[in-house]
PDB file of N, CA and C in Angstrom:
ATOM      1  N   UNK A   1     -45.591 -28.721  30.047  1.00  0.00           N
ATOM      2  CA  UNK A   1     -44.305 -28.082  30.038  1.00  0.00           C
ATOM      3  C   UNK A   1     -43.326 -28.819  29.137  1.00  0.00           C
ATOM      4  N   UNK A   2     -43.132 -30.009  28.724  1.00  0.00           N
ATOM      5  CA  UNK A   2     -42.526 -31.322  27.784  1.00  0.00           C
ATOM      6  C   UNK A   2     -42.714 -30.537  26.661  1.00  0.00           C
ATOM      7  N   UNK A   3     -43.872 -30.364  26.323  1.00  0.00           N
ATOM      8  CA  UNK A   3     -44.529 -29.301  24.812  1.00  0.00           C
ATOM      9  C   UNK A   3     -43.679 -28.781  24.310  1.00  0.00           C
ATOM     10  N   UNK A   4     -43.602 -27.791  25.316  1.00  0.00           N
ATOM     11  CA  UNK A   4     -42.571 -26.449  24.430  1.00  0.00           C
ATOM     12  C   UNK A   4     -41.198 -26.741  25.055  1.00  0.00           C
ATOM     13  N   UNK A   5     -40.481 -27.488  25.707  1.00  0.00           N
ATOM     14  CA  UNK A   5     -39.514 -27.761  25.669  1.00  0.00           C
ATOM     15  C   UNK A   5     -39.411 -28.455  24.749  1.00  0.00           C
ATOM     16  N   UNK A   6     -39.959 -30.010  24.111  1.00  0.00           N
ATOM     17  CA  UNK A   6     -39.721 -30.405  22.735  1.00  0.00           C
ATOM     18  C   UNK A   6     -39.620 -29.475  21.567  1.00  0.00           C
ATOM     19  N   UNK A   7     -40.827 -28.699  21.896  1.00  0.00           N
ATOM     20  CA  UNK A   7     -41.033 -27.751  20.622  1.00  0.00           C
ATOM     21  C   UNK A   7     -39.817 -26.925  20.080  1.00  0.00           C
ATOM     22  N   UNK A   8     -38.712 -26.559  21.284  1.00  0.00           N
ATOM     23  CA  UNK A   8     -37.946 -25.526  21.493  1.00  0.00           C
ATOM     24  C   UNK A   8     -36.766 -26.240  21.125  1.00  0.00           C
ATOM     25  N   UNK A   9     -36.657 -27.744  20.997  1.00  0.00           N
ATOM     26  CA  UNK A   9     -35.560 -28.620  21.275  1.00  0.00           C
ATOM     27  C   UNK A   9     -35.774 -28.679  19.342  1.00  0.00           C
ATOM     28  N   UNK A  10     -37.233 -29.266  19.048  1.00  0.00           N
ATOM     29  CA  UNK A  10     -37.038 -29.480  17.522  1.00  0.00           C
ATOM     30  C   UNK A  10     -36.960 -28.632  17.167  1.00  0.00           C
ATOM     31  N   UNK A  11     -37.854 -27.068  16.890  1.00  0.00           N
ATOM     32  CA  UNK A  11     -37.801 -26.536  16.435  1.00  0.00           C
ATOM     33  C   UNK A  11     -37.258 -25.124  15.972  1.00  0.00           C
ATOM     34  N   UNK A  12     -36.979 -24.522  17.434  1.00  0.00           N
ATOM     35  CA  UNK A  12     -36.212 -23.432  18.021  1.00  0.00           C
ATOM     36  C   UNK A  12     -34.898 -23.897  17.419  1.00  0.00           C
ATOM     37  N   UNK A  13     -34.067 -24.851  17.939  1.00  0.00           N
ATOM     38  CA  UNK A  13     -32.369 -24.569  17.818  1.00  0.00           C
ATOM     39  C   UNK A  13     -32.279 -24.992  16.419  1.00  0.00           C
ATOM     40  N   UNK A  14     -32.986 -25.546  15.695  1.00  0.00           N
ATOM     41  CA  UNK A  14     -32.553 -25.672  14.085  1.00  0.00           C
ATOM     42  C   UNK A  14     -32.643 -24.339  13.472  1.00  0.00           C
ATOM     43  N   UNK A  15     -33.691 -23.421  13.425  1.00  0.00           N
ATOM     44  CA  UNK A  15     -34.038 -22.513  13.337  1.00  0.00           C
ATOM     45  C   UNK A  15     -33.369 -21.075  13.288  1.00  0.00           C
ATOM     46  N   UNK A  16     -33.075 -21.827  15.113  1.00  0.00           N
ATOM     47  CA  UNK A  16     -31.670 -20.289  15.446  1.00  0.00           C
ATOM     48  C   UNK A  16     -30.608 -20.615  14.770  1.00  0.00           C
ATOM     49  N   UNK A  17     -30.128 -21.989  14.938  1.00  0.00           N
ATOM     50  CA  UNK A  17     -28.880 -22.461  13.787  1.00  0.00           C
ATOM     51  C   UNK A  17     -28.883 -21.957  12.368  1.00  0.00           C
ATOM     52  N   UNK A  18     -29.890 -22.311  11.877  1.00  0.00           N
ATOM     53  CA  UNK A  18     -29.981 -21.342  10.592  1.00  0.00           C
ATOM     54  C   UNK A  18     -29.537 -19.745  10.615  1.00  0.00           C
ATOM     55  N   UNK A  19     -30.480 -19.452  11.465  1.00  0.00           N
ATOM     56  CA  UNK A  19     -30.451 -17.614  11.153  1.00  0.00           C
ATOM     57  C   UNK A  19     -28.934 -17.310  11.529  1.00  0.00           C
ATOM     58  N   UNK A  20     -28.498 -18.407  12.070  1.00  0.00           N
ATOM     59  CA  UNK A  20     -27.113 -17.824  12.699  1.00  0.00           C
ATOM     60  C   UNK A  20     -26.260 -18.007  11.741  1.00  0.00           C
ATOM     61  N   UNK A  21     -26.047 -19.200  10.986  1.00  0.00           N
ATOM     62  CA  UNK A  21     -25.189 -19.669   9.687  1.00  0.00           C
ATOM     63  C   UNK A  21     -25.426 -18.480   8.773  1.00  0.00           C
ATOM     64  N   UNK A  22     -26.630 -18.306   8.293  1.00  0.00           N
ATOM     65  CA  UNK A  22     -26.720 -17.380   7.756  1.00  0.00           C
ATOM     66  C   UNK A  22     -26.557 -15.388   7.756  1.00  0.00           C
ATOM     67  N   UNK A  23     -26.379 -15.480   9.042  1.00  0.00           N
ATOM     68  CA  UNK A  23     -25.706 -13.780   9.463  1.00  0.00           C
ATOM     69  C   UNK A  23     -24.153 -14.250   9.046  1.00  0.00           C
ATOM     70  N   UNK A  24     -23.554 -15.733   9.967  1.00  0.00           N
ATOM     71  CA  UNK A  24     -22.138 -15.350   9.842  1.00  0.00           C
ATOM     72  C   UNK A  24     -21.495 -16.168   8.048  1.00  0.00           C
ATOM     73  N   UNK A  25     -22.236 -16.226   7.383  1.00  0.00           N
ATOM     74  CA  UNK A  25     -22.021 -16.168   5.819  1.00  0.00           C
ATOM     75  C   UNK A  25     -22.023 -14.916   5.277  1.00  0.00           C
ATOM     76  N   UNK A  26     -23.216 -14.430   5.468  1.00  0.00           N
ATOM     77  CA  UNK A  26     -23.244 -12.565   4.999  1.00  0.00           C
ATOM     78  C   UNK A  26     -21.990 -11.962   5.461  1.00  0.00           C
ATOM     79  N   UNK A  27     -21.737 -12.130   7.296  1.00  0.00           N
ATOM     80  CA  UNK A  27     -20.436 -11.750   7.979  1.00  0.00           C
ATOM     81  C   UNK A  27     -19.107 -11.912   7.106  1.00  0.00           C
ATOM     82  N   UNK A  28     -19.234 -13.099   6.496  1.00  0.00           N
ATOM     83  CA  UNK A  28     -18.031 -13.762   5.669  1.00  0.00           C
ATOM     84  C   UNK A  28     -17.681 -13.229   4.711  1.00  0.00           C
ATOM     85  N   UNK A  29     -18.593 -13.053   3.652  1.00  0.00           N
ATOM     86  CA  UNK A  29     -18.751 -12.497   2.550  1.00  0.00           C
ATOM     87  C   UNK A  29     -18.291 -10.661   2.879  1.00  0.00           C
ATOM     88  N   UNK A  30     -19.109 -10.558   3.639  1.00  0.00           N
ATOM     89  CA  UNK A  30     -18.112  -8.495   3.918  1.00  0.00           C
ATOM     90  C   UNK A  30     -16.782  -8.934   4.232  1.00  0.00           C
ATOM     91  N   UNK A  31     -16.499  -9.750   5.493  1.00  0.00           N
ATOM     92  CA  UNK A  31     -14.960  -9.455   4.997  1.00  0.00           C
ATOM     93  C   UNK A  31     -14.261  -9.820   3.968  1.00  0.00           C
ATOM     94  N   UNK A  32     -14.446 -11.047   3.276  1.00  0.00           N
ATOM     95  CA  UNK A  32     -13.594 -11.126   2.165  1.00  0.00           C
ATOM     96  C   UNK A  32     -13.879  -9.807   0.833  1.00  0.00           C
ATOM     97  N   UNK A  33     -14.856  -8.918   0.965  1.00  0.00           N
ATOM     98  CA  UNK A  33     -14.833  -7.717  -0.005  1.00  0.00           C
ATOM     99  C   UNK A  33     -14.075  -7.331   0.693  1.00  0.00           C
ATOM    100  N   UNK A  34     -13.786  -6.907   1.763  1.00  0.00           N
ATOM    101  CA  UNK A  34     -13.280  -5.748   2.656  1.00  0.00           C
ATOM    102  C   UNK A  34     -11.842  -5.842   2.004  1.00  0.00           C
ATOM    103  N   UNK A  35     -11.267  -7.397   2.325  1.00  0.00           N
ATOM    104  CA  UNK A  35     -10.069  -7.829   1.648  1.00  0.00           C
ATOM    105  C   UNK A  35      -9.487  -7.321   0.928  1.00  0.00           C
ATOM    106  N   UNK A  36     -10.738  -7.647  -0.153  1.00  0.00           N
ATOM    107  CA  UNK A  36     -10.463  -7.597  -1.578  1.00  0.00           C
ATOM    108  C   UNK A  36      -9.983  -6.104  -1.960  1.00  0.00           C
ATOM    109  N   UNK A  37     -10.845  -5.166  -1.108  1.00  0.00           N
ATOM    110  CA  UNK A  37     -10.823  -3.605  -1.495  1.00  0.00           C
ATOM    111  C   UNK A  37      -9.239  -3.088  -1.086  1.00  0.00           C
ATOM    112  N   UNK A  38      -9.146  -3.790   0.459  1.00  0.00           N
ATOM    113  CA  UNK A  38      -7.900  -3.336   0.928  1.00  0.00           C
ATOM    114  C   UNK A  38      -6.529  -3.871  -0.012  1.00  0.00           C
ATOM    115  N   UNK A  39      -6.985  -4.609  -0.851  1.00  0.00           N
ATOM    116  CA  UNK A  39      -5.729  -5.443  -1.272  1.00  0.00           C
ATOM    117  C   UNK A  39      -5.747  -4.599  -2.795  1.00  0.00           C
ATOM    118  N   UNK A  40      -6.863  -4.180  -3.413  1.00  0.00           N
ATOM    119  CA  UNK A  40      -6.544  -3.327  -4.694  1.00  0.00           C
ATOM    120  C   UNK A  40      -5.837  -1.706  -3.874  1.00  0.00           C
ATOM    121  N   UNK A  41      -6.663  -1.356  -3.192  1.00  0.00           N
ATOM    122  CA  UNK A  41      -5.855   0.238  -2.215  1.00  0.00           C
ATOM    123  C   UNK A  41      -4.345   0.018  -2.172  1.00  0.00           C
ATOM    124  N   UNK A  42      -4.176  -1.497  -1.390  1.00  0.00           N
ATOM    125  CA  UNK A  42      -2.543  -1.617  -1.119  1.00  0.00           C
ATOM    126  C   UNK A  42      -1.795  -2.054  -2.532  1.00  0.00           C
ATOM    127  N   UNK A  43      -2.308  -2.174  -3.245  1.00  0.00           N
ATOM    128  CA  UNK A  43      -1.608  -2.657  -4.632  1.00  0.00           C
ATOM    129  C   UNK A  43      -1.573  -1.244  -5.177  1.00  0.00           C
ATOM    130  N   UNK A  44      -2.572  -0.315  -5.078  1.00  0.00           N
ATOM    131  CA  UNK A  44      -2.481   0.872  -5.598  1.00  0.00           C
ATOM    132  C   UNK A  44      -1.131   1.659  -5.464  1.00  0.00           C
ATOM    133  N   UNK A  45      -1.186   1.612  -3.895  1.00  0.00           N
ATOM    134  CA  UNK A  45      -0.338   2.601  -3.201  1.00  0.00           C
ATOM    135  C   UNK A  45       1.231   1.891  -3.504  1.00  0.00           C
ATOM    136  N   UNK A  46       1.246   0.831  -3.651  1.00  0.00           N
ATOM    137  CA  UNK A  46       2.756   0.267  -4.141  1.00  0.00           C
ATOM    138  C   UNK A  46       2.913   0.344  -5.380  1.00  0.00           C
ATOM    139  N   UNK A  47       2.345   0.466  -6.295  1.00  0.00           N
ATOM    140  CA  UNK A  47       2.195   1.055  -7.761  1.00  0.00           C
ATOM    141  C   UNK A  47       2.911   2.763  -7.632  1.00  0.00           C
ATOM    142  N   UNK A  48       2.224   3.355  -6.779  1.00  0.00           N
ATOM    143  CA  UNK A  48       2.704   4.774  -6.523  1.00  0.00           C
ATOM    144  C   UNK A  48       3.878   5.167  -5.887  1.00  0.00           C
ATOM    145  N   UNK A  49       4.225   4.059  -4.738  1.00  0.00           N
ATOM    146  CA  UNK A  49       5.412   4.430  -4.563  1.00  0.00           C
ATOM    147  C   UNK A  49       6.600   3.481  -5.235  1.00  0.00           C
ATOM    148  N   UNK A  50       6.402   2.667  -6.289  1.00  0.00           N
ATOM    149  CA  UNK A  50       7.218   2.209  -7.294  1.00  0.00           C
ATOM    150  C   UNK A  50       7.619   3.063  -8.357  1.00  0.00           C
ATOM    151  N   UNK A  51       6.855   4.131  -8.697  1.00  0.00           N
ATOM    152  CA  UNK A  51       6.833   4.887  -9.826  1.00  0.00           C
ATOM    153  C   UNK A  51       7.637   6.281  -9.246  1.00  0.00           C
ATOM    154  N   UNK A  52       7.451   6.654  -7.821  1.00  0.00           N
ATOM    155  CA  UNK A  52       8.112   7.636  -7.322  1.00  0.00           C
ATOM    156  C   UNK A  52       9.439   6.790  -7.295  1.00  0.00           C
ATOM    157  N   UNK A  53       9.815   6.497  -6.599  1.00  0.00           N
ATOM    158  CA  UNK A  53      11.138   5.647  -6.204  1.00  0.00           C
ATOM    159  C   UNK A  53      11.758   5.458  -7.638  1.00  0.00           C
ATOM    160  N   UNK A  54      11.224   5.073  -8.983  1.00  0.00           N
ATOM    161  CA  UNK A  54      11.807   4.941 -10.352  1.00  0.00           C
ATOM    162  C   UNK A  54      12.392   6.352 -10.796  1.00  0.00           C
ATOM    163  N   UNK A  55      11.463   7.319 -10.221  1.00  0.00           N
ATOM    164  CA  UNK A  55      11.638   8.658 -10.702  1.00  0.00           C
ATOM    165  C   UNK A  55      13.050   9.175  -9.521  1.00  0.00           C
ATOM    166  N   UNK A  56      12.716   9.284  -8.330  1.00  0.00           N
ATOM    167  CA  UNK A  56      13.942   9.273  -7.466  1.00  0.00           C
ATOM    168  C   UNK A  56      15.043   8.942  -7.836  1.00  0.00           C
ATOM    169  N   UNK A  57      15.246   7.505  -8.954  1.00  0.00           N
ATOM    170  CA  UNK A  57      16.584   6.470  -9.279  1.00  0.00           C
ATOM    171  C   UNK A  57      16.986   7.778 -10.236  1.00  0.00           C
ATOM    172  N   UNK A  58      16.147   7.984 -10.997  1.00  0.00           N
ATOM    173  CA  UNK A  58      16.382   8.779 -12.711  1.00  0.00           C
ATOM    174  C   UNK A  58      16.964   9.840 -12.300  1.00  0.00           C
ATOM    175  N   UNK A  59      16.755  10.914 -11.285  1.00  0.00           N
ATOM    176  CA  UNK A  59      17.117  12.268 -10.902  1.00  0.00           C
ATOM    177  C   UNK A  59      18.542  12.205 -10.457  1.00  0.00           C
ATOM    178  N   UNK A  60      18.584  10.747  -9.254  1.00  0.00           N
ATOM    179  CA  UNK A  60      19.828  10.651  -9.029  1.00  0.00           C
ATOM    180  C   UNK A  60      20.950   9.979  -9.898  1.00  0.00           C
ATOM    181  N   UNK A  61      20.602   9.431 -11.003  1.00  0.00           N
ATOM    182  CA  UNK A  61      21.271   9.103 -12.090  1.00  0.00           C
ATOM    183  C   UNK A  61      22.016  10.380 -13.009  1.00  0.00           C
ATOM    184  N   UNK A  62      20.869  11.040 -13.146  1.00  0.00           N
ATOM    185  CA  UNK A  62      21.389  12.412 -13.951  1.00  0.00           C
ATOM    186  C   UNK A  62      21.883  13.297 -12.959  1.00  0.00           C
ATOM    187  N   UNK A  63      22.204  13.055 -11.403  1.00  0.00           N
ATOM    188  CA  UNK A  63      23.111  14.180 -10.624  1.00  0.00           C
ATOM    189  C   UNK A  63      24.384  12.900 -10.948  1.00  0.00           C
ATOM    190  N   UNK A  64      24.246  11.807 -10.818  1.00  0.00           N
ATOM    191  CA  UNK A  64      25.538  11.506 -10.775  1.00  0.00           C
ATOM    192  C   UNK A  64      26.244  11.499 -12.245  1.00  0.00           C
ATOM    193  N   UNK A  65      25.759  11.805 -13.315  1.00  0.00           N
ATOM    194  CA  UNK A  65      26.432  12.100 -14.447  1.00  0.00           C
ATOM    195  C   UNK A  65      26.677  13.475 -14.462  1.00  0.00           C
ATOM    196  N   UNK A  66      25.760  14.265 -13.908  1.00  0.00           N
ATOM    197  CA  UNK A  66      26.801  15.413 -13.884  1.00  0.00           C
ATOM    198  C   UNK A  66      27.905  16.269 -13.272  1.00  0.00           C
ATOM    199  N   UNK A  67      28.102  15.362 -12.233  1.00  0.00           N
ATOM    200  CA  UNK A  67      29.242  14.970 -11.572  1.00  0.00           C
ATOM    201  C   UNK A  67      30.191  14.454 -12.004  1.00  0.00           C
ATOM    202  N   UNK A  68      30.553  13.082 -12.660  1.00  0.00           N
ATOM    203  CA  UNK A  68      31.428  12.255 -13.392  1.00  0.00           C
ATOM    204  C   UNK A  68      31.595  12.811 -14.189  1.00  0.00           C
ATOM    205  N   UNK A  69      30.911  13.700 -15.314  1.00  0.00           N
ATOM    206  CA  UNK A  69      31.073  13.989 -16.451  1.00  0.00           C
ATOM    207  C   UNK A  69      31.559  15.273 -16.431  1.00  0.00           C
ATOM    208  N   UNK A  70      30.863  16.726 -15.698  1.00  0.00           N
ATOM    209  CA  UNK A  70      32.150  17.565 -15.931  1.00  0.00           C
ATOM    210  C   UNK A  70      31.765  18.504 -14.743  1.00  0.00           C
ATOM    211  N   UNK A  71      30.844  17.954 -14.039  1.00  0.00           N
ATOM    212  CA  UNK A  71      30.645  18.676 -12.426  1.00  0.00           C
ATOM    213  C   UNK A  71      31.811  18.948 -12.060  1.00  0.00           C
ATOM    214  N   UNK A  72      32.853  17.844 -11.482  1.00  0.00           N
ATOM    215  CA  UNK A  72      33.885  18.221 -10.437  1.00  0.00           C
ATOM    216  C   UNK A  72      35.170  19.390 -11.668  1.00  0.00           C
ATOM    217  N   UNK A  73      35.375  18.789 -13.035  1.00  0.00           N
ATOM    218  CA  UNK A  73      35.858  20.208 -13.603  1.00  0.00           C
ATOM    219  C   UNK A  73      35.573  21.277 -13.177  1.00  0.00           C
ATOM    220  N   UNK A  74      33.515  21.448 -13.586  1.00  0.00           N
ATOM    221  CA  UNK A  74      33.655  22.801 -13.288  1.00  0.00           C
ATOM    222  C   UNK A  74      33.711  23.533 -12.059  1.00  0.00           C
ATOM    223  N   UNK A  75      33.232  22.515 -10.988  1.00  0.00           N
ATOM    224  CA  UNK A  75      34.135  23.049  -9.513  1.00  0.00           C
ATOM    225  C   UNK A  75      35.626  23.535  -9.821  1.00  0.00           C
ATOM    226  N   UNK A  76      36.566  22.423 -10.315  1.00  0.00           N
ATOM    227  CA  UNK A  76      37.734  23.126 -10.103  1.00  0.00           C
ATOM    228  C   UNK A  76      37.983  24.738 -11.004  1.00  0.00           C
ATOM    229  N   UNK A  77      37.328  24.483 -12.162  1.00  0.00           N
ATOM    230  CA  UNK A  77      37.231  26.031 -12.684  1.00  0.00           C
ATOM    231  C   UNK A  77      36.867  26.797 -11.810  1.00  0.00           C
ATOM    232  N   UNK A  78      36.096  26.894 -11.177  1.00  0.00           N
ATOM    233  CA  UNK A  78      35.391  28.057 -10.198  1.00  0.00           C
ATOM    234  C   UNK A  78      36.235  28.083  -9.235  1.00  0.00           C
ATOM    235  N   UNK A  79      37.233  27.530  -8.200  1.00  0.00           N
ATOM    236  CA  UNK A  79      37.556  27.585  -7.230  1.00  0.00           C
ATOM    237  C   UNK A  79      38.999  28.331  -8.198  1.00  0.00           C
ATOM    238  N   UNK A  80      39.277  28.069  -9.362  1.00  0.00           N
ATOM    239  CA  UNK A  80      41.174  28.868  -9.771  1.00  0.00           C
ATOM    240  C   UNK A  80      40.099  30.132 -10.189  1.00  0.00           C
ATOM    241  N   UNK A  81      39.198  30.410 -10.530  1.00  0.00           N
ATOM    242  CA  UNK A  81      38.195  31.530 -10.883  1.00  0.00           C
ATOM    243  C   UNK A  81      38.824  32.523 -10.136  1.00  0.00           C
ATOM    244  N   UNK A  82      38.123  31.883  -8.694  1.00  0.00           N
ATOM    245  CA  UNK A  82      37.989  33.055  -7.291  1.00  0.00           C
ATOM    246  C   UNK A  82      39.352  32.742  -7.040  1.00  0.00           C
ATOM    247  N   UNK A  83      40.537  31.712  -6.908  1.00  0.00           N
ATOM    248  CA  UNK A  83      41.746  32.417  -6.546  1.00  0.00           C
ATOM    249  C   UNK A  83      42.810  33.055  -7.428  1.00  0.00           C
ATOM    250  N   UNK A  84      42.320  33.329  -9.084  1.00  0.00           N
ATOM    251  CA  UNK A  84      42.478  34.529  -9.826  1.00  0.00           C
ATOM    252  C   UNK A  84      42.458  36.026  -9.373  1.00  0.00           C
ATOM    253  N   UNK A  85      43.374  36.864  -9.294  1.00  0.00           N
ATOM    254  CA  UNK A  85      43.559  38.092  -9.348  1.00  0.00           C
ATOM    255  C   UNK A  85      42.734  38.586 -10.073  1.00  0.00           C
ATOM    256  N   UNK A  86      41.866  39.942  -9.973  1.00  0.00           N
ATOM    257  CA  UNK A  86      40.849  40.183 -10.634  1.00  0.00           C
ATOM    258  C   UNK A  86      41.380  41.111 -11.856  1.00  0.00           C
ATOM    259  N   UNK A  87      42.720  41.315 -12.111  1.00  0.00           N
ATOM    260  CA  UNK A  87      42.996  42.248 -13.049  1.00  0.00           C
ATOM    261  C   UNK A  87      43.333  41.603 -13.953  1.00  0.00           C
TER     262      UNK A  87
END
């Protein structure tokens, strides 16, 4: 019975130690791709909403120039328009 308890003592737990180092290296290695993938996706998606949000700035740039510039005039034209007599 000493036998294979030695046997199991030398040879077994080095053995399992190995196979085990070696699953949780493979283990290691997927997550740091996993990482890697999630971190180009999330770089993607902030690329996309940097470029919307630039475009958002631009639209509201050109409402607010046409406002400053002769928007609120032509409100006031339109409002002496309609309280013009139509004859």
């Amino acid at each position: 019975m000493t036998a294979i308890a030695f046997f199991m003592i030398v040879v077994g737990i080095p053995v399992s130690a190995g196979v085990g180092g070696d699953m949780f290296k493979r283990w290691l290695r997927h997550k740091e791709a996993m990482t890697t993938a999630l971190n180009a996706q999330t770089a993607e998606k902030a690329a996309q909403y940097a470029a919307h949000v630039e475009r958002l700035e631009e639209r509201v740039r050109v409402l607010e120039r046409i406002v400053t510039d002769r928007g609120m005039a032509l409100a006031d034209e339109i409002e002496r328009l309609r309280d013009a007599p139509l004859n």
